[in-house]
Structure formats: structure tokens, C-alpha cells
PDB file of N, CA and C in Angstrom:
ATOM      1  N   UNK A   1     -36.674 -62.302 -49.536  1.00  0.00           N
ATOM      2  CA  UNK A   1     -36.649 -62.456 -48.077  1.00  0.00           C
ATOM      3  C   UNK A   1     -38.005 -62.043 -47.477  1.00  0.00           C
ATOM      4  N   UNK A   2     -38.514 -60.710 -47.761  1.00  0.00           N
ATOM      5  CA  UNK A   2     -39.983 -60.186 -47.270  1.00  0.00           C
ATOM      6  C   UNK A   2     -40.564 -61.383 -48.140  1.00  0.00           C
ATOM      7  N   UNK A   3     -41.187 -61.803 -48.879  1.00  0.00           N
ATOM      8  CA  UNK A   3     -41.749 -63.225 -49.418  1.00  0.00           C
ATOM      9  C   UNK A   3     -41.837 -63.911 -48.531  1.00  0.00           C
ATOM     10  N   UNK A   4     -40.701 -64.560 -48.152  1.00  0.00           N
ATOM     11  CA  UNK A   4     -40.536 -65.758 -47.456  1.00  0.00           C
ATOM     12  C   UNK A   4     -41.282 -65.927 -46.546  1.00  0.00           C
ATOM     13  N   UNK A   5     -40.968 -64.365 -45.648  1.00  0.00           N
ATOM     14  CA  UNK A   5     -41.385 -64.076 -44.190  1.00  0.00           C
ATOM     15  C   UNK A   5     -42.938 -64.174 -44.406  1.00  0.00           C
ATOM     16  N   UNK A   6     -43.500 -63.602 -44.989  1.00  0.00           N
ATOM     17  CA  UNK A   6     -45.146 -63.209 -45.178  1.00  0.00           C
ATOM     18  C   UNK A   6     -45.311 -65.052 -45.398  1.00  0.00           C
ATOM     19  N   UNK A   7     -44.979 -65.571 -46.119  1.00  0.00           N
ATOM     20  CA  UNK A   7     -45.150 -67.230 -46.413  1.00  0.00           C
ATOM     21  C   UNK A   7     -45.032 -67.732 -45.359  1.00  0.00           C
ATOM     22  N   UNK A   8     -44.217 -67.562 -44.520  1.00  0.00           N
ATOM     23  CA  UNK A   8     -43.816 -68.216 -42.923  1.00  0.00           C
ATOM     24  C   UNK A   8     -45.132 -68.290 -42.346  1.00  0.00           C
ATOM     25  N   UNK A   9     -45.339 -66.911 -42.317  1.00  0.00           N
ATOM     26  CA  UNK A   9     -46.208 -66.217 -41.332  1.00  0.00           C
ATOM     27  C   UNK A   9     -47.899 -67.188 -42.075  1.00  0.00           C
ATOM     28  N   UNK A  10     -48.317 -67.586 -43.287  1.00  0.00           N
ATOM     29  CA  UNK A  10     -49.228 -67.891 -43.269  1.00  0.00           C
ATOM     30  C   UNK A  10     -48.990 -69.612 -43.148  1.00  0.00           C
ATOM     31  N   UNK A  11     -47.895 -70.108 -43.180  1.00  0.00           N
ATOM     32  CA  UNK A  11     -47.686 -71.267 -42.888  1.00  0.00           C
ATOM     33  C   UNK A  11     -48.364 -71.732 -41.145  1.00  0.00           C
ATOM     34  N   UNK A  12     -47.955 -70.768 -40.530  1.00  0.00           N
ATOM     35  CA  UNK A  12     -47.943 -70.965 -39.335  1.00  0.00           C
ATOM     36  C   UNK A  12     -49.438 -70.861 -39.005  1.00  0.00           C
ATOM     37  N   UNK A  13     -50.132 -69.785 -39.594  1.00  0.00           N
ATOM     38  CA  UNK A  13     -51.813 -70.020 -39.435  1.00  0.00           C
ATOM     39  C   UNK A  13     -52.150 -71.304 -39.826  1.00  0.00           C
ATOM     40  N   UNK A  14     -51.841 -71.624 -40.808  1.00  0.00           N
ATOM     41  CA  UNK A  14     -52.425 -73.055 -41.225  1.00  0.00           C
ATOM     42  C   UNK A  14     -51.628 -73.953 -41.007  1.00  0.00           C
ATOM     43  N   UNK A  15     -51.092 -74.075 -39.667  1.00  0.00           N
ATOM     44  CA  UNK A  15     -50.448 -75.140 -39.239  1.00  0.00           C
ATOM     45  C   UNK A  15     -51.678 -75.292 -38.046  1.00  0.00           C
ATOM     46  N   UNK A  16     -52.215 -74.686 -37.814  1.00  0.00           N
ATOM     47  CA  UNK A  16     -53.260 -74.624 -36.574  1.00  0.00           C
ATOM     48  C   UNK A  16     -54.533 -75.272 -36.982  1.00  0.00           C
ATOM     49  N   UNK A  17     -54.989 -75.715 -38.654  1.00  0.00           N
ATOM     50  CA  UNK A  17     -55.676 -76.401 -39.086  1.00  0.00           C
ATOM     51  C   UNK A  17     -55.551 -77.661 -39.702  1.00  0.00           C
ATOM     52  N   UNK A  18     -54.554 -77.346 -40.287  1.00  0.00           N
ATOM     53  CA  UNK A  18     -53.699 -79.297 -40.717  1.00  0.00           C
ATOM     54  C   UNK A  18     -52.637 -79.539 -39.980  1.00  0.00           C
ATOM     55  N   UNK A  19     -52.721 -80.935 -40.312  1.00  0.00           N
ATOM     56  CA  UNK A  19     -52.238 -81.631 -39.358  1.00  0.00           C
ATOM     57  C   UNK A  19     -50.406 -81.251 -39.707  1.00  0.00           C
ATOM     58  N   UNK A  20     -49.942 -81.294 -38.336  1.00  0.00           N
ATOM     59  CA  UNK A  20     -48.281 -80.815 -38.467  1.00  0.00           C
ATOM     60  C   UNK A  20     -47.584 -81.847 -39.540  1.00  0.00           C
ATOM     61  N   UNK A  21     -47.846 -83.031 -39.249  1.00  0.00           N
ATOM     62  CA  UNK A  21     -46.524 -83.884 -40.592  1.00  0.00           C
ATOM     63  C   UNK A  21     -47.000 -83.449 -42.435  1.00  0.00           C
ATOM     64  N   UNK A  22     -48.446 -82.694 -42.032  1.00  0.00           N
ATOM     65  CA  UNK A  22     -48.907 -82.199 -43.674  1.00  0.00           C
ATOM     66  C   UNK A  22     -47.780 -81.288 -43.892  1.00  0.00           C
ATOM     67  N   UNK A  23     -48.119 -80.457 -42.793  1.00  0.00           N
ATOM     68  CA  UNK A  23     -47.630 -78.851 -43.074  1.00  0.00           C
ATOM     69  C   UNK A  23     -46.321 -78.955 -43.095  1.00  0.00           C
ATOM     70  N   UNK A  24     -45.091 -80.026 -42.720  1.00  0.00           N
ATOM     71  CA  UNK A  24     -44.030 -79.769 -42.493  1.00  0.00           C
ATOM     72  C   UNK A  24     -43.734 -80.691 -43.851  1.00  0.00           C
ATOM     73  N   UNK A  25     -44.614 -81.498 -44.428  1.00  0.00           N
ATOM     74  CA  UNK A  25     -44.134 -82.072 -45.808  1.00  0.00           C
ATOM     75  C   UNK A  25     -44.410 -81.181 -47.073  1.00  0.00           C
ATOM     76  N   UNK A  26     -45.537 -80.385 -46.796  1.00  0.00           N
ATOM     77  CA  UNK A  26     -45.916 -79.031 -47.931  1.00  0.00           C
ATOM     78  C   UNK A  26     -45.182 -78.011 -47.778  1.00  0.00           C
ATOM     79  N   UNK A  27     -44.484 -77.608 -46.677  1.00  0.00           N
ATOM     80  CA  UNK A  27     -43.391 -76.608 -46.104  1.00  0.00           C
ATOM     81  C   UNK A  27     -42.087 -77.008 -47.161  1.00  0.00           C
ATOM     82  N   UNK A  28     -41.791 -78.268 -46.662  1.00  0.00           N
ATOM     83  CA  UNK A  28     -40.153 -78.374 -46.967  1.00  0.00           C
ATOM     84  C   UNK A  28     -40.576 -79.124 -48.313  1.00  0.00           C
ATOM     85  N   UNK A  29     -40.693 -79.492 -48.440  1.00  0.00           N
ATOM     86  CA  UNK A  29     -41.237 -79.783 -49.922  1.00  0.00           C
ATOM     87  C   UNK A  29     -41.606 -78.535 -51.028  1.00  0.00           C
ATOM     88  N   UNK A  30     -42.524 -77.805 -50.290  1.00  0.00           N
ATOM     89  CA  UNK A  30     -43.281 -76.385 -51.373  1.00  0.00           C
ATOM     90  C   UNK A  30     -41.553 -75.574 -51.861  1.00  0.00           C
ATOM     91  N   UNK A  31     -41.273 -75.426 -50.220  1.00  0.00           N
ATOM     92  CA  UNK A  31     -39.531 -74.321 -50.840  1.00  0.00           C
ATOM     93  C   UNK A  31     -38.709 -75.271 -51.582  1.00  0.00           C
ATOM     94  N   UNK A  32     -38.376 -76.365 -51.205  1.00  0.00           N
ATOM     95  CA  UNK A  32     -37.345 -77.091 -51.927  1.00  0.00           C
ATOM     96  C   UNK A  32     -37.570 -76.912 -53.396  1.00  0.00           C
ATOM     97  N   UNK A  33     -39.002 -77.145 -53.979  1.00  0.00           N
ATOM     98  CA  UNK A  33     -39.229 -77.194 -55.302  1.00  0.00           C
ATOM     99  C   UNK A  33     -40.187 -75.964 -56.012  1.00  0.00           C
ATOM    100  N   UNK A  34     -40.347 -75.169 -55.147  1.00  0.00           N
ATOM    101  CA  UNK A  34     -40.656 -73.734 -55.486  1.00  0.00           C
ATOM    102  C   UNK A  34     -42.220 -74.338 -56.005  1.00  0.00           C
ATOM    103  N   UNK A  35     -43.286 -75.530 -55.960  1.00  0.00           N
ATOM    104  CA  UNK A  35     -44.422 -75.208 -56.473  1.00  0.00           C
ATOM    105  C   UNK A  35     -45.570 -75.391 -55.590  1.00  0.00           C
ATOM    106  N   UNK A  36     -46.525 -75.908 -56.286  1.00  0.00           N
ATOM    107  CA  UNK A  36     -47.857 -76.083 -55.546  1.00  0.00           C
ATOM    108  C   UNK A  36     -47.919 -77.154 -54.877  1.00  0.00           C
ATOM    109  N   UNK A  37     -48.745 -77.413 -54.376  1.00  0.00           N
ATOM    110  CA  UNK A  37     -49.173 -78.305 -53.072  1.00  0.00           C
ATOM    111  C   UNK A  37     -49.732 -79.944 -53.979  1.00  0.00           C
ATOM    112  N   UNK A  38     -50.028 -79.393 -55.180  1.00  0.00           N
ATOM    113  CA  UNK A  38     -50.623 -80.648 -56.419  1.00  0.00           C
ATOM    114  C   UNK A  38     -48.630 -81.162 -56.990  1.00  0.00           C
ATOM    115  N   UNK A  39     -48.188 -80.428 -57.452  1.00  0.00           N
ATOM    116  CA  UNK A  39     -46.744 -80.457 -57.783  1.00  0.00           C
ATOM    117  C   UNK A  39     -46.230 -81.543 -56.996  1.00  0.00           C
ATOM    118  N   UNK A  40     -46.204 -80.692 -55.604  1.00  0.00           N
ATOM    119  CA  UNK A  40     -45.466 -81.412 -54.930  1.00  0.00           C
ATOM    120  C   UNK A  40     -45.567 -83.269 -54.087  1.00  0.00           C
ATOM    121  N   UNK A  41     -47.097 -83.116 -54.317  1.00  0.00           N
ATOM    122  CA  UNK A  41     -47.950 -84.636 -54.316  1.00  0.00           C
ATOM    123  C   UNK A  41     -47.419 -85.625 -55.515  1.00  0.00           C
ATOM    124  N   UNK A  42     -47.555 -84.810 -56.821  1.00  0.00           N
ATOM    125  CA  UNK A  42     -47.182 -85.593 -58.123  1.00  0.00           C
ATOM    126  C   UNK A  42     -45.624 -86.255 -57.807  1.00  0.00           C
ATOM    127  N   UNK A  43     -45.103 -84.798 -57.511  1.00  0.00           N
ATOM    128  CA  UNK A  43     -43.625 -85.528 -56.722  1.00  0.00           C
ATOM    129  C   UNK A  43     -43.205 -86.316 -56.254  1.00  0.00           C
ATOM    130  N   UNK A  44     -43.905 -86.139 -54.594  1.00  0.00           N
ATOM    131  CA  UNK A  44     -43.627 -87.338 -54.071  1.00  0.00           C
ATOM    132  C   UNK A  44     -44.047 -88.505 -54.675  1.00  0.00           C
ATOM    133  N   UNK A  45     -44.937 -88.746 -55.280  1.00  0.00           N
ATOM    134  CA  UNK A  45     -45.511 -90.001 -55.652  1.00  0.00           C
ATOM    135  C   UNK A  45     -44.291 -90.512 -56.710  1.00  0.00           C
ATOM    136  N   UNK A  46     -43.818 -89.524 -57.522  1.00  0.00           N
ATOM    137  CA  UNK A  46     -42.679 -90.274 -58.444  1.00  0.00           C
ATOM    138  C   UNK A  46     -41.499 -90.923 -57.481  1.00  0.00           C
ATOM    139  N   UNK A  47     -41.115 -90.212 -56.602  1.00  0.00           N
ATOM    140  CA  UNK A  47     -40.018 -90.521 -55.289  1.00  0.00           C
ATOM    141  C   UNK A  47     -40.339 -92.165 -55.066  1.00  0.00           C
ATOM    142  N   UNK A  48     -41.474 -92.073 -54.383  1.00  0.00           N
ATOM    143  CA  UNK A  48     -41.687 -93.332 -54.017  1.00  0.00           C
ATOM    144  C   UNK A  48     -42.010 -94.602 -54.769  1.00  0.00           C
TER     145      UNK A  48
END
């Protein structure tokens, strides 16, 4: 739970530098599958 929160909290700084549909696809994407920001690209790309 303290994790999460501290993760929130830097989400939200760097929502102020990328663009919001990044941050809300690396957001719900990063927790859903617990990895990296490369992971979760490889991902989507299999999805689609």
C-alpha cells in the first residue's frame, strides 16, 4: 500500500511532462502487469 502511494505520487509529477493518454496507458497498464514501461509496449503491440 505505502508502494503504491509513493508510485502515485511520482506518477502524478510526471504526468505534468508527458502527455496524459501516455501516462494513463503506462499507469493502467504498468499496475495491471506489474512491469516496465518497455514490457508493457512489447505488450501492447502483441494485443494489437
Amino acid at each position: 500500500m505505502a508502494q503504491r502511494g509513493s508510485r502515485f505520487v511520482e506518477n502524478n509529477q510526471w504526468n505534468g511532462v508527458i502527455p496524459t493518454r501516455f501516462t494513463l496507458v503506462h499507469v493502467s497498464t504498468g499496475v495491471a502487469t506489474g512491469s516496465s514501461g518497455t514490457d508493457v509496449a512489447a505488450q501492447s503491440d502483441s494485443m494489437s
